[in-house]
C-alpha atoms as a PDB file:
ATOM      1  CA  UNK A   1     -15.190  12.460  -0.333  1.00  0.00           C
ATOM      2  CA  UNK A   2     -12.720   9.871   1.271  1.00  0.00           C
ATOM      3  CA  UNK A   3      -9.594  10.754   2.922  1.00  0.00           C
ATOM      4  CA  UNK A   4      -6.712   8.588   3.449  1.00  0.00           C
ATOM      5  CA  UNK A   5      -3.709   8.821   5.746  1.00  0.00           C
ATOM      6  CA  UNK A   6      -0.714   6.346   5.570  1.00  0.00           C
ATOM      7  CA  UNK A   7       1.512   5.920   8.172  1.00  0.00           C
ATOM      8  CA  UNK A   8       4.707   3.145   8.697  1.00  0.00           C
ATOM      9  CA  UNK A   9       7.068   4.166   6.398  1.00  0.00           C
ATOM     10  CA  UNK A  10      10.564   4.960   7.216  1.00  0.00           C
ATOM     11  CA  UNK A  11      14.446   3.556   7.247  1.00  0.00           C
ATOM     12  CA  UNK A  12      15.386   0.124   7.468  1.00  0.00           C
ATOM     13  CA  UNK A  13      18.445  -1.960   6.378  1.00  0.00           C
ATOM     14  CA  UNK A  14      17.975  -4.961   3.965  1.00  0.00           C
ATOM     15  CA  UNK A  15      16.714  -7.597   5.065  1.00  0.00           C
ATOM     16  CA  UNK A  16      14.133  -5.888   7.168  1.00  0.00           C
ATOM     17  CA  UNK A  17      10.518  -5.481   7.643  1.00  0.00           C
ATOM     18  CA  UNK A  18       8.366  -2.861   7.723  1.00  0.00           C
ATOM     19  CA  UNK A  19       4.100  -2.436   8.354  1.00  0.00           C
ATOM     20  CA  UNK A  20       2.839   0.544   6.032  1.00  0.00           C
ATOM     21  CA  UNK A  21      -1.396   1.442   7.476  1.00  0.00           C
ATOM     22  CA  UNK A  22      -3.797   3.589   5.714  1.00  0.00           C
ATOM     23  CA  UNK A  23      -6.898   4.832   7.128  1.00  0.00           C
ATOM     24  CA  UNK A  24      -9.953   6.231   5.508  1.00  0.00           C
ATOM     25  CA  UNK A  25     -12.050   8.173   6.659  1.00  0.00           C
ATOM     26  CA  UNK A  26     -15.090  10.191   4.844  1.00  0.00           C
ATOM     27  CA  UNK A  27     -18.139   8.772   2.934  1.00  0.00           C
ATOM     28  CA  UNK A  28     -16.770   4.998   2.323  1.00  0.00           C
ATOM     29  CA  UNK A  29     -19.394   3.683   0.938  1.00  0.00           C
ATOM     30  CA  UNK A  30     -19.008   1.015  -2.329  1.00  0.00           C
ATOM     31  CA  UNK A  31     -15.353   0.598  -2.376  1.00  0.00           C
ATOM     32  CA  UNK A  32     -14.494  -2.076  -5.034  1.00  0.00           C
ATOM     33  CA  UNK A  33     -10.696  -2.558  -4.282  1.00  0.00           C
ATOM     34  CA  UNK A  34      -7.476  -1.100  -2.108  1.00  0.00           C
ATOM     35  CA  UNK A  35      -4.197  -1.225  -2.719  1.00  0.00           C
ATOM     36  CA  UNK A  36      -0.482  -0.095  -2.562  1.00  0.00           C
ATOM     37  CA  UNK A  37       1.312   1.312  -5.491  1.00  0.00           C
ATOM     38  CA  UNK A  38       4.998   2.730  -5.261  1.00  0.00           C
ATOM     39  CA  UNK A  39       6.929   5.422  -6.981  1.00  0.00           C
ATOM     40  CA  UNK A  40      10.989   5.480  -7.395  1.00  0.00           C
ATOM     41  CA  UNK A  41      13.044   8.078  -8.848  1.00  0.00           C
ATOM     42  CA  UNK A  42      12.760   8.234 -12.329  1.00  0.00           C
ATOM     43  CA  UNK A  43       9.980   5.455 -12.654  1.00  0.00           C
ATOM     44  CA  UNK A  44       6.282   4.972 -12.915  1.00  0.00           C
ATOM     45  CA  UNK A  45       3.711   4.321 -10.212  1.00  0.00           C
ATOM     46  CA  UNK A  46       3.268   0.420 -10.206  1.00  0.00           C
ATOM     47  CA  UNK A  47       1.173  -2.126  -8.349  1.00  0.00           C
ATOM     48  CA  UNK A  48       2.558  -3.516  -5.592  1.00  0.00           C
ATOM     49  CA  UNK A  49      -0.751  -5.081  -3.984  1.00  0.00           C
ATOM     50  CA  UNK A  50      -3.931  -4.971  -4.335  1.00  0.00           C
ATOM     51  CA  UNK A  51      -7.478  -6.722  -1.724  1.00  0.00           C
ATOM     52  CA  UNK A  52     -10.626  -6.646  -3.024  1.00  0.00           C
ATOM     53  CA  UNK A  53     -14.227  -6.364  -1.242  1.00  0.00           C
ATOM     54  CA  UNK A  54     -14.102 -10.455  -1.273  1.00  0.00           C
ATOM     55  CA  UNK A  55     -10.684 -10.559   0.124  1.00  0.00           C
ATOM     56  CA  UNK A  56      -9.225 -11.680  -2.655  1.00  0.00           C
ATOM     57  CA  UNK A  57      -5.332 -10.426  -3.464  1.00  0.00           C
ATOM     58  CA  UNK A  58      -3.003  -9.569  -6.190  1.00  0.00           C
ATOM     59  CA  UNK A  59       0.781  -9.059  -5.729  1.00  0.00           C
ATOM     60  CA  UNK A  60       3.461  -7.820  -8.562  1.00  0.00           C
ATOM     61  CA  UNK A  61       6.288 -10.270  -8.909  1.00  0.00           C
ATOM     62  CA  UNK A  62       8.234  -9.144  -6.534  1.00  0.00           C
ATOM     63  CA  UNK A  63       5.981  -8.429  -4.098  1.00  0.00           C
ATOM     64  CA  UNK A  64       4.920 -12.007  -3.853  1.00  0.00           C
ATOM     65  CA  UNK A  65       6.442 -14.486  -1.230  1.00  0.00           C
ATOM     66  CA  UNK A  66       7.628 -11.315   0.363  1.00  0.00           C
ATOM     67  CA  UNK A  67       4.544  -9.046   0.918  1.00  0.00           C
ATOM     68  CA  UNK A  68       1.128  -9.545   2.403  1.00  0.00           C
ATOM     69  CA  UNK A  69      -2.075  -6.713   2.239  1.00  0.00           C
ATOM     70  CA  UNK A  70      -4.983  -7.022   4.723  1.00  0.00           C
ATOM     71  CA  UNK A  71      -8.028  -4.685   4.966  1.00  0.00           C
ATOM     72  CA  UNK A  72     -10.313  -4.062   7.945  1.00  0.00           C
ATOM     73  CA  UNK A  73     -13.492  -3.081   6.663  1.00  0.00           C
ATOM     74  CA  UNK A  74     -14.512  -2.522  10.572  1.00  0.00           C
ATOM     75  CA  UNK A  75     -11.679   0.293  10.985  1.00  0.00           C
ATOM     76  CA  UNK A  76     -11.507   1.139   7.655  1.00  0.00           C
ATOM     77  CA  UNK A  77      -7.804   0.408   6.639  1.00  0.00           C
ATOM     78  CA  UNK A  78      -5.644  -1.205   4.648  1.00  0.00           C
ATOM     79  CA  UNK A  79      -2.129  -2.384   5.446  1.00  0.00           C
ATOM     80  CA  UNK A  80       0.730  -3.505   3.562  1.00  0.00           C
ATOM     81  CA  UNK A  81       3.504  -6.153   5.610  1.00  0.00           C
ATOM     82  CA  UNK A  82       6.888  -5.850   3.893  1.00  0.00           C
ATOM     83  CA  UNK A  83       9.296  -8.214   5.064  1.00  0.00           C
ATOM     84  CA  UNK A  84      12.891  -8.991   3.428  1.00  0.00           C
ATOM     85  CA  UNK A  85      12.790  -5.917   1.926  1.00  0.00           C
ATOM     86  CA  UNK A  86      15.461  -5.109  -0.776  1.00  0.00           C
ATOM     87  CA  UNK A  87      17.152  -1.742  -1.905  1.00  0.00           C
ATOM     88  CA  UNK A  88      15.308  -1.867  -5.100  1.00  0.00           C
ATOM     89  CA  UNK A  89      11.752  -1.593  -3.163  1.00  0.00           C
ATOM     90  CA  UNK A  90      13.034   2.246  -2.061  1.00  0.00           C
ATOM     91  CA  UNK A  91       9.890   4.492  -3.431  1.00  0.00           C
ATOM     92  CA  UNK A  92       6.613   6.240  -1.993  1.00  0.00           C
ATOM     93  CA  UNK A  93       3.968   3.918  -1.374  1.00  0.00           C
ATOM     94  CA  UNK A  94       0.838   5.004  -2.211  1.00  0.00           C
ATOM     95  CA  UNK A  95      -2.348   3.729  -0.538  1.00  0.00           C
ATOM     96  CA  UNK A  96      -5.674   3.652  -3.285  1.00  0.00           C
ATOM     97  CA  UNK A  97      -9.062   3.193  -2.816  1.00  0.00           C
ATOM     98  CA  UNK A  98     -11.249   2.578  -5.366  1.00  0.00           C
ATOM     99  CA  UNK A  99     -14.634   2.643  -6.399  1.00  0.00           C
ATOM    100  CA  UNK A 100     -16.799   2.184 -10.168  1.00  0.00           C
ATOM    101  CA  UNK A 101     -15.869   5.698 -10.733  1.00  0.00           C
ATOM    102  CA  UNK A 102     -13.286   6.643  -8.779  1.00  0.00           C
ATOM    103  CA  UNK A 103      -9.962   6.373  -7.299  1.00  0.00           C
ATOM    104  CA  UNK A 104      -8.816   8.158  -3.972  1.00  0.00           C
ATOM    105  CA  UNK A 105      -5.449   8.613  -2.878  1.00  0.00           C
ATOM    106  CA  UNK A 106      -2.983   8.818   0.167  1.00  0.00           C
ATOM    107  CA  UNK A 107      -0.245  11.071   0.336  1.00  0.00           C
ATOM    108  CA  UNK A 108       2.534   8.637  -0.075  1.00  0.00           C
ATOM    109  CA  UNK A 109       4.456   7.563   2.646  1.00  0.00           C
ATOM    110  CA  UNK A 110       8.531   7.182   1.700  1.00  0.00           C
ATOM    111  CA  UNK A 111      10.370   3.746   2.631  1.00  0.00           C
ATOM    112  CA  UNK A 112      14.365   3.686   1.981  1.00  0.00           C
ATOM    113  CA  UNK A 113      15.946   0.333   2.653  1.00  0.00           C
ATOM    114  CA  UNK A 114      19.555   0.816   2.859  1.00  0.00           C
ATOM    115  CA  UNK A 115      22.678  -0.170   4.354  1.00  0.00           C
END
């Protein structure tokens, strides 16, 4: 079992940055991928990023030039930089990680950007 606990989220105006963290904790053992996924009103959970074991990344269109996800596989987290951030991103960000036959997830963690 794997737990996961995000932390960063919160209020800030466009144009602003914010640092989302999620740390694991539990039997992480063979973890294939992490990433961030985000939920608005009256939409479906998409990708926003996504690391793998390698270090190699994946960003959604409009995460890219904008976004940047780093994992510490010493402290066991994943973080997600958001910088110019834009009304539109307003959703819970969700924190996965994922292994061959499973996928664990955080709690969600709510950013608003508004003015």
């Amino acid at each position: 079992q794997v737990q996961l606990v995000e932390s960063g989220g919160g209020l800030v105006q466009p144009g602003g940055s914010l640092r989302l963290s999620c740390a694991a904790s539990g039997s992480i053992i063979n973890i294939k991928d992490v990433g961030w996924y985000r939920q608005a009103p009256g939409r479906q959970r998409e990708l926003v990023a996504s690391i793998t074991s390698g270090g190699g990344t994946t960003y959604s269109d409009s995460a890219k030039g904008r976004f940047t996800i780093s994992r510490d596989n010493v402290k066991n987290t994943v973080s997600l930089q958001m910088n110019s951030l834009k009304p539109e991103d307003t959703a819970v960000y969700y924190c996965k990680w994922g292994t061959r036959y499973y996928d664990y997830w955080g709690q969600g963690t709510q950013v608003t950007v508004s003015s």
